[in-house]
Protein backbone atom coordinates (compact mmCIF):
# COMPACT_ATOMS: atom_id res chain seq x y z
CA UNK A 1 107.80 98.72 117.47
CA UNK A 2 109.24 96.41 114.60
CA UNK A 3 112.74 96.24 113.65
CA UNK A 4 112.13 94.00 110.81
CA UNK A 5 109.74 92.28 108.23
CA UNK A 6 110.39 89.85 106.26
CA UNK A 7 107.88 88.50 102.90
CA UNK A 8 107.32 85.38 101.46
CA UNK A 9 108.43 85.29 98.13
CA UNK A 10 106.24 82.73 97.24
CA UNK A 11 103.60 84.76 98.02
CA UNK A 12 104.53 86.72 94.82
CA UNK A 13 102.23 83.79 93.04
CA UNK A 14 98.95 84.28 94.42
CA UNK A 15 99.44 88.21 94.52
CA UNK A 16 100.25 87.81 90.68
CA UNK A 17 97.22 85.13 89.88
CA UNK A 18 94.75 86.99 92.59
CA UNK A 19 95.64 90.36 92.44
CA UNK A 20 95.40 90.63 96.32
CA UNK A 21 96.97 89.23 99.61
CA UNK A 22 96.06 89.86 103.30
CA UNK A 23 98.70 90.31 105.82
CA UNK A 24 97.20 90.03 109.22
CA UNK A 25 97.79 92.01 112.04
CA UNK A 26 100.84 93.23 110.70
CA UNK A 27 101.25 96.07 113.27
CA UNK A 28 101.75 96.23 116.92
CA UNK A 29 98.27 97.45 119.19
CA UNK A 30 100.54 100.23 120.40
CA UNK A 31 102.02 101.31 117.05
CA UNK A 32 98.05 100.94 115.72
CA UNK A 33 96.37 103.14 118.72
CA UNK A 34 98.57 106.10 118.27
CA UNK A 35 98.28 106.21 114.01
CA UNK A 36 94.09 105.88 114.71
CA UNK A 37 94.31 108.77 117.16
CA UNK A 38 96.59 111.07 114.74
CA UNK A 39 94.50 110.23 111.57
CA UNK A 40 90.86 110.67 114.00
CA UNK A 41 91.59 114.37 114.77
CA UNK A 42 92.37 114.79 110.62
CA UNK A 43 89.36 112.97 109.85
CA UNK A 44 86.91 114.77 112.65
CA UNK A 45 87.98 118.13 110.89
CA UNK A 46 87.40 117.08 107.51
CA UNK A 47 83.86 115.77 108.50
CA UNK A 48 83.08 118.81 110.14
CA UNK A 49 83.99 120.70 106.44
CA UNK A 50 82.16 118.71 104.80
CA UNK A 51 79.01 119.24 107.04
CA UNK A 52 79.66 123.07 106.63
CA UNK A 53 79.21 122.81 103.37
CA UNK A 54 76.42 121.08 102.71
CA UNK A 55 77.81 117.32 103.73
CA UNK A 56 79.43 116.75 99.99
CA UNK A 57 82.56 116.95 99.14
CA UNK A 58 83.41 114.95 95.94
CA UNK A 59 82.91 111.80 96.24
CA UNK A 60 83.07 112.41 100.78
CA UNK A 61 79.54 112.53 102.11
CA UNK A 62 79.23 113.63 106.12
CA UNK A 63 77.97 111.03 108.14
CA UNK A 64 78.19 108.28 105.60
CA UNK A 65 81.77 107.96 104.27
CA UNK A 66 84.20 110.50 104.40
CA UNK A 67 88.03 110.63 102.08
CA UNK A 68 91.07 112.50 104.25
CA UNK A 69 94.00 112.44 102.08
CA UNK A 70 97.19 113.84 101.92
CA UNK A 71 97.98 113.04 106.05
CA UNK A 72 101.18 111.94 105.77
CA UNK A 73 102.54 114.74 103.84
CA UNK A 74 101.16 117.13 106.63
CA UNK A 75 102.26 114.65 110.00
CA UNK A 76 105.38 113.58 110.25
CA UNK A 77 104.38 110.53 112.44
CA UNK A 78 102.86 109.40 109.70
CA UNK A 79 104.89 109.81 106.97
CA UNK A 80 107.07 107.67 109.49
CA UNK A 81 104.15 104.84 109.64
CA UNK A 82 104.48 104.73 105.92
CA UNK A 83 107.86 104.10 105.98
CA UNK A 84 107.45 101.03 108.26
CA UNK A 85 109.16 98.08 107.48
CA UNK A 86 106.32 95.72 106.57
CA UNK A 87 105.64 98.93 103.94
CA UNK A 88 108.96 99.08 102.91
CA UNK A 89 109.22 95.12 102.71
CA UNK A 90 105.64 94.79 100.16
CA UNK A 91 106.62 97.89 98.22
CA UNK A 92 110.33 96.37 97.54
CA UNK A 93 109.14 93.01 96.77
CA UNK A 94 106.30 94.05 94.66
CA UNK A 95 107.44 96.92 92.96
CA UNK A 96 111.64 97.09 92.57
CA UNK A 97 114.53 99.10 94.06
CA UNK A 98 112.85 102.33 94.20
CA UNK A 99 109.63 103.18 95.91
CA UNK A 100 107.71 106.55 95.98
CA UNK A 101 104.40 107.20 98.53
CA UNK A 102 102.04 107.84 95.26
CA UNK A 103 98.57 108.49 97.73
CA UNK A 104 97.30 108.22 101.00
CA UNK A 105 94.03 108.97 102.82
CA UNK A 106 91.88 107.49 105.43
CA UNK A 107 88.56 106.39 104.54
CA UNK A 108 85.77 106.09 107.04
CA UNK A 109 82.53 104.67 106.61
CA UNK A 110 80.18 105.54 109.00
CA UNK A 111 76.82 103.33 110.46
CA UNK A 112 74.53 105.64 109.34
CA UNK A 113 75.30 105.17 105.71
CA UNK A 114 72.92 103.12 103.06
CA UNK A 115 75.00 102.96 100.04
CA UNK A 116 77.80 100.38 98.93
CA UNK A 117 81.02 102.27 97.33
CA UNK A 118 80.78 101.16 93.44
CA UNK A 119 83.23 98.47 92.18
CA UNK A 120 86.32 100.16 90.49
CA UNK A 121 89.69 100.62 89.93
CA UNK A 122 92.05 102.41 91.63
CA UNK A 123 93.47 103.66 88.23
CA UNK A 124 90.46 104.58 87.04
CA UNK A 125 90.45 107.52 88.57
CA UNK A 126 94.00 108.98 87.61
CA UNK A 127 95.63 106.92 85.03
CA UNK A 128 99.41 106.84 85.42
CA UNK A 129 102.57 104.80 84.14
CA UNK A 130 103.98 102.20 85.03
CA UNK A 131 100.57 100.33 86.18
CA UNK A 132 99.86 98.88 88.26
CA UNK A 133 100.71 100.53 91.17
CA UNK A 134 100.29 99.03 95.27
CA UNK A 135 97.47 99.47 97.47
CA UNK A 136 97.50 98.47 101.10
CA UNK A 137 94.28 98.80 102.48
CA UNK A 138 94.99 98.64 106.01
CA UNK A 139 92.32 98.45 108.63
CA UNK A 140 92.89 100.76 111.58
CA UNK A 141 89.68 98.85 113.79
CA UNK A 142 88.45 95.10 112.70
CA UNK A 143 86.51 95.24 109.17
CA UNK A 144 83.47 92.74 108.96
CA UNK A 145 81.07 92.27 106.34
CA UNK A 146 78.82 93.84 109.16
CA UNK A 147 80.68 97.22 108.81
CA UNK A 148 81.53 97.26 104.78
CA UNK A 149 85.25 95.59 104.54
CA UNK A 150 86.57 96.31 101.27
CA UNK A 151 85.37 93.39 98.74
CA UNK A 152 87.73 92.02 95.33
CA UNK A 153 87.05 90.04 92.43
CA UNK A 154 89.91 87.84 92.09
CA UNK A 155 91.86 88.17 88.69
CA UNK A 156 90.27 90.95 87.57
CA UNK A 157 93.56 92.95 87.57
CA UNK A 158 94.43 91.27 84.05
CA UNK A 159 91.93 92.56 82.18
CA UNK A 160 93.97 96.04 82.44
CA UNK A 161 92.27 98.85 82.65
CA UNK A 162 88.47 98.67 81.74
CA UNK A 163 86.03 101.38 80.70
CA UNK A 164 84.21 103.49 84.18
CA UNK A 165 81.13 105.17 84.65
CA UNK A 166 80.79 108.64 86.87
CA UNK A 167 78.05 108.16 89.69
CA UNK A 168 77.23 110.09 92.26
CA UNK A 169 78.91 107.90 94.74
CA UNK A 170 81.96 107.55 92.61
CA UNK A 171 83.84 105.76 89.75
CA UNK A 172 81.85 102.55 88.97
CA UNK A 173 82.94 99.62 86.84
CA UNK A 174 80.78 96.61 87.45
CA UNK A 175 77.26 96.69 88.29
CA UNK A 176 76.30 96.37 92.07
CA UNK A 177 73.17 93.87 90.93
CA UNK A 178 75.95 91.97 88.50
CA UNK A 179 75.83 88.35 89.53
CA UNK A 180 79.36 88.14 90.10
CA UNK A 181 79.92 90.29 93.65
CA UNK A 182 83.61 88.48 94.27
CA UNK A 183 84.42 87.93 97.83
CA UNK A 184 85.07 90.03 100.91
CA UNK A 185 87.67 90.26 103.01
CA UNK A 186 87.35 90.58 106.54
CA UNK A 187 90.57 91.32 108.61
CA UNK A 188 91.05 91.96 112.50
CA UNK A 189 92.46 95.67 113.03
CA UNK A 190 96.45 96.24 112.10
CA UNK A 191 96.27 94.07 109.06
CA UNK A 192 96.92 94.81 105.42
CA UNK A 193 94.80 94.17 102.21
CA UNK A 194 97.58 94.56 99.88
CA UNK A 195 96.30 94.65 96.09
CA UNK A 196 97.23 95.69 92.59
CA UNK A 197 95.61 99.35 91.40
CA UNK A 198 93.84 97.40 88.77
CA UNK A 199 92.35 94.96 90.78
CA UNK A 200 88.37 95.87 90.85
CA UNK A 201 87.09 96.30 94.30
CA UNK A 202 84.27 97.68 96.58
CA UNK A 203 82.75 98.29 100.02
CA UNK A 204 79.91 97.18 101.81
CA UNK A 205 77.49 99.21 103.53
CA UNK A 206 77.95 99.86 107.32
CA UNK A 207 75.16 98.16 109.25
CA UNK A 208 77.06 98.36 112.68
CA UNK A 209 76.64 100.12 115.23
CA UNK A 210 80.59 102.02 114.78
CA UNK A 211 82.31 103.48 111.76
CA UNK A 212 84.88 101.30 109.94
CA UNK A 213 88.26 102.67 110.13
CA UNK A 214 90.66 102.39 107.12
CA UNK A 215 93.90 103.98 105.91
CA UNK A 216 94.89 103.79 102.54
CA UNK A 217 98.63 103.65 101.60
CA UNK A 218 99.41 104.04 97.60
CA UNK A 219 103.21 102.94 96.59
CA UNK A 220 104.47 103.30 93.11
CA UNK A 221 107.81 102.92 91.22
CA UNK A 222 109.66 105.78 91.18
CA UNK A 223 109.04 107.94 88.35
CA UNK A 224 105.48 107.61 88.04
CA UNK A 225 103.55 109.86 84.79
CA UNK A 226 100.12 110.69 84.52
CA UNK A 227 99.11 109.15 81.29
CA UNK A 228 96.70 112.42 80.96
CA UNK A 229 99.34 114.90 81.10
CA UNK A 230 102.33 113.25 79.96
CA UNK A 231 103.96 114.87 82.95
CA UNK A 232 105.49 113.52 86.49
CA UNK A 233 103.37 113.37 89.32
CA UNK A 234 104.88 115.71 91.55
CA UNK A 235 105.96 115.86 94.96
CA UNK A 236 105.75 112.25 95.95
CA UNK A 237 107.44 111.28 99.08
CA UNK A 238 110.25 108.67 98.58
CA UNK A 239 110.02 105.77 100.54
CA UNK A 240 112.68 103.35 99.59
CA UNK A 241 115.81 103.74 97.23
CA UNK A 242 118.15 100.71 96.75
CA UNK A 243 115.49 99.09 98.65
CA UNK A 244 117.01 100.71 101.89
CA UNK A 245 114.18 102.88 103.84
CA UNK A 246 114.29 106.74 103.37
CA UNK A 247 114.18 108.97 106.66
CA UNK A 248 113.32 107.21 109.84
CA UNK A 249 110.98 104.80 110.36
CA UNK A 250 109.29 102.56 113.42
């Protein structure tokens, strides 16, 4: 359990000049065990789905990688673990006063997969103002290069938002043969990726022996539009206003 978490302000340069920071092991083995069981039993269902119908959903593919979203809006326990303090603390520095829960999902990748996820954007796939918004990319077991962490291209975020190509595996913006593969960025279980939605980034393919375990948490200002619709995105779960935490939190 954490009472408190404080941020660097500093840190504000290299997230700004980067696009991306890592946190590491931000959260507690206890607090960690008992999000990884909740968001399992989602993610075991949702596989199971998939496999039902065909092992495709979207961009989901059973036995390979698999996309559970919407968890915290259905589990209350973790709509509290996105309200945790080192949440509340990168949203409010990052992104102001007021702080909405824009997406979340967990996204496993699984050993028997043979395919890299495609180098993108996060807004590439639903445009929205302001931009960019946060994403913490936090790893519920260790991520290695051996079991596809999550790779970046440092500074790519200030190009804005660049032109993306539908594959079968997903939204792709930069070739996967492209000389330029950035870096990865390997972190022990209960740390945080943190990096800007415009910040291009990928996955390598599992070659271990155990899925790789992820849980992606989306903050935005409050207020966010879809730039396709003109319209609000509705029902996004507040987070922080004034900078003070909304609902209770670990």
């Amino acid at each position: 359990m954490m009472e408190s978490w404080s941020l660097d302000l500093e840190q504000s340069v290299p997230m700004h000049n980067e696009g991306f920071l890592v946190f590491e092991e931000v959260f507690p083995p206890e607090l960690l065990a008992s999000v990884t069981e909740r968001i399992e039993s989602y993610q075991k269902r949702h596989e199971a789905a998939i496999a039902a119908k065909g092992g495709v959903e979207g961009i989901s593919r059973a036995s390979e990688i698999t996309f559970t979203s919407h968890l915290a809006e259905n589990d209350p326990e973790l709509l509290a673990f996105c309200r945790h303090p080192a949440i509340v603390a990168l949203g409010t520095t990052f992104l102001g006063r007021d702080v909405d829960l824009y997406w979340n999902q967990a996204v496993f990748k699984l050993p028997e997969g043979e395919k890299q996820f495609p180098w993108h954007q996060d807004d590439g796939y639903t445009p929205v103002s302001p931009s960019p918004y946060l994403t913490l990319w936090i790893a519920l077991n260790d991520a290695t290069v051996e079991n596809g962490c999550v790779w970046v291209r440092p500074g790519s975020h200030k190009n804005g938002l660049v032109p993306h190509k539908q594959t079968p595996i997903g939204l792709a913006c930069h070739a996967l043969d492209h000389p330029d593969q950035g870096i990865p960025v390997p972190v022990p279980a209960g740390s945080i990726v943190a990096f800007w939605s415009l910040l291009m980034h990928k996955s390598g393919v599992n070659v271990s022996s155990g899925p790789r375990k992820a849980y992606i948490v989306q903050l935005a200002k409050a207020g966010l539009v879809s730039l396709r619709t003109g319209e609000p995105i509705p029902n996004l779960l507040p987070i922080a206003r004034d900078r003070v935490v909304c609902g209770k939190s670990h």
